[in-house]
Protein backbone atom coordinates (compact mmCIF):
# COMPACT_ATOMS: atom_id res chain seq x y z
CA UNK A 1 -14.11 2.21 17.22
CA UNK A 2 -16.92 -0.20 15.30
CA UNK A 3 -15.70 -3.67 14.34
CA UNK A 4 -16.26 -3.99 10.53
CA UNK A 5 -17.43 -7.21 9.29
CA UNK A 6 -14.45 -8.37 8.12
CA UNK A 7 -13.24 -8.51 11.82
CA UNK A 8 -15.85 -10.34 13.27
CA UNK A 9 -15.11 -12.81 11.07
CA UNK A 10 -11.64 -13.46 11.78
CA UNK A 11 -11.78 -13.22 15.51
CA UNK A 12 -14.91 -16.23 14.91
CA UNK A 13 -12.03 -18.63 12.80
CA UNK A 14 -9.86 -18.68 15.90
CA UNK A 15 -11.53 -21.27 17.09
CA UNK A 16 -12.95 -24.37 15.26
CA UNK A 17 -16.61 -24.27 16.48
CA UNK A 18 -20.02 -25.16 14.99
CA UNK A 19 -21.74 -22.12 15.75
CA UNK A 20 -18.52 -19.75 15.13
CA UNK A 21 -19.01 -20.95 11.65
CA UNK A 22 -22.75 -20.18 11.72
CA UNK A 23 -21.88 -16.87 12.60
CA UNK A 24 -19.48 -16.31 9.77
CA UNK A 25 -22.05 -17.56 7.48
CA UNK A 26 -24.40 -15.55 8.83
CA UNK A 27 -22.28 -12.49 8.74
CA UNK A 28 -21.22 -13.00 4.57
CA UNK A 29 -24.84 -13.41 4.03
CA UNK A 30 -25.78 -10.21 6.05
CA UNK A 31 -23.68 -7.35 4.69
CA UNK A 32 -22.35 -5.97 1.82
CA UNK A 33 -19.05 -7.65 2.38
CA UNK A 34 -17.45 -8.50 -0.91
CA UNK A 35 -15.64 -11.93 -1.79
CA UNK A 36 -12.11 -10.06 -2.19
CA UNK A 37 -12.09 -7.93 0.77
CA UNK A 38 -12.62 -10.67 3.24
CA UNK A 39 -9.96 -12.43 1.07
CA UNK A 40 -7.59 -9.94 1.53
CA UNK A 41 -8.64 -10.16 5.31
CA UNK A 42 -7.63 -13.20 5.71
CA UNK A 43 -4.55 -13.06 3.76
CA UNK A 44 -3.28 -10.17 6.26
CA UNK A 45 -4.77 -11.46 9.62
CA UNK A 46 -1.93 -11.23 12.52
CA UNK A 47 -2.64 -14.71 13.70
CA UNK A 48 -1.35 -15.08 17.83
CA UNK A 49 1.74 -16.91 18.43
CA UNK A 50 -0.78 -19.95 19.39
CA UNK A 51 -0.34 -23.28 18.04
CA UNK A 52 -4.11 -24.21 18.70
CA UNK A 53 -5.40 -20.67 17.52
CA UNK A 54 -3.16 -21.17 14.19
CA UNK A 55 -4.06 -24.45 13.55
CA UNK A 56 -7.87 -23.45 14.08
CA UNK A 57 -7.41 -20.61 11.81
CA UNK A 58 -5.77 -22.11 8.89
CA UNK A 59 -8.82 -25.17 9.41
CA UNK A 60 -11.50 -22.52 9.10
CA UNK A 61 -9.76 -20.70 6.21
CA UNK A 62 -9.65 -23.80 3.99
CA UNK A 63 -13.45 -24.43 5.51
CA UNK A 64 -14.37 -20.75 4.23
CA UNK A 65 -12.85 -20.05 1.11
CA UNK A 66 -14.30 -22.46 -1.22
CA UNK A 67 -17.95 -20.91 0.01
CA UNK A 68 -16.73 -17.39 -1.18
């Protein structure tokens, strides 16, 4: 099974790092990707029982969605 973009992406927000976020620039930039699929991504992302991998999560969602 192939990752799709969309996937790469979301396992890069679980953790609040500098060049995580590269990446997921990189990656939107890259592909055909559109604005509402990655939205509806994110909206249905099974997020780890985790409080640090939550918290990072939700910080790189409201880093990421007013660039889309």
């Amino acid at each position: 099974m192939i990752a799709a973009t969309e996937d790469l992406i979301l396992t890069k927000m679980m953790r609040v790092d500098p060049q995580d976020r590269e990446d997921i620039t990189f990656l939107i930039g890259q592909t055909d990707l559109s604005k509402e699929r990655l939205r509806e991504a994110l909206d249905a992302a099974v997020i780890p029982e985790v409080s640090e991998i939550k918290e990072a999560f939700e910080r790189n969602k409201t880093w990421l969605i007013p660039q889309l």
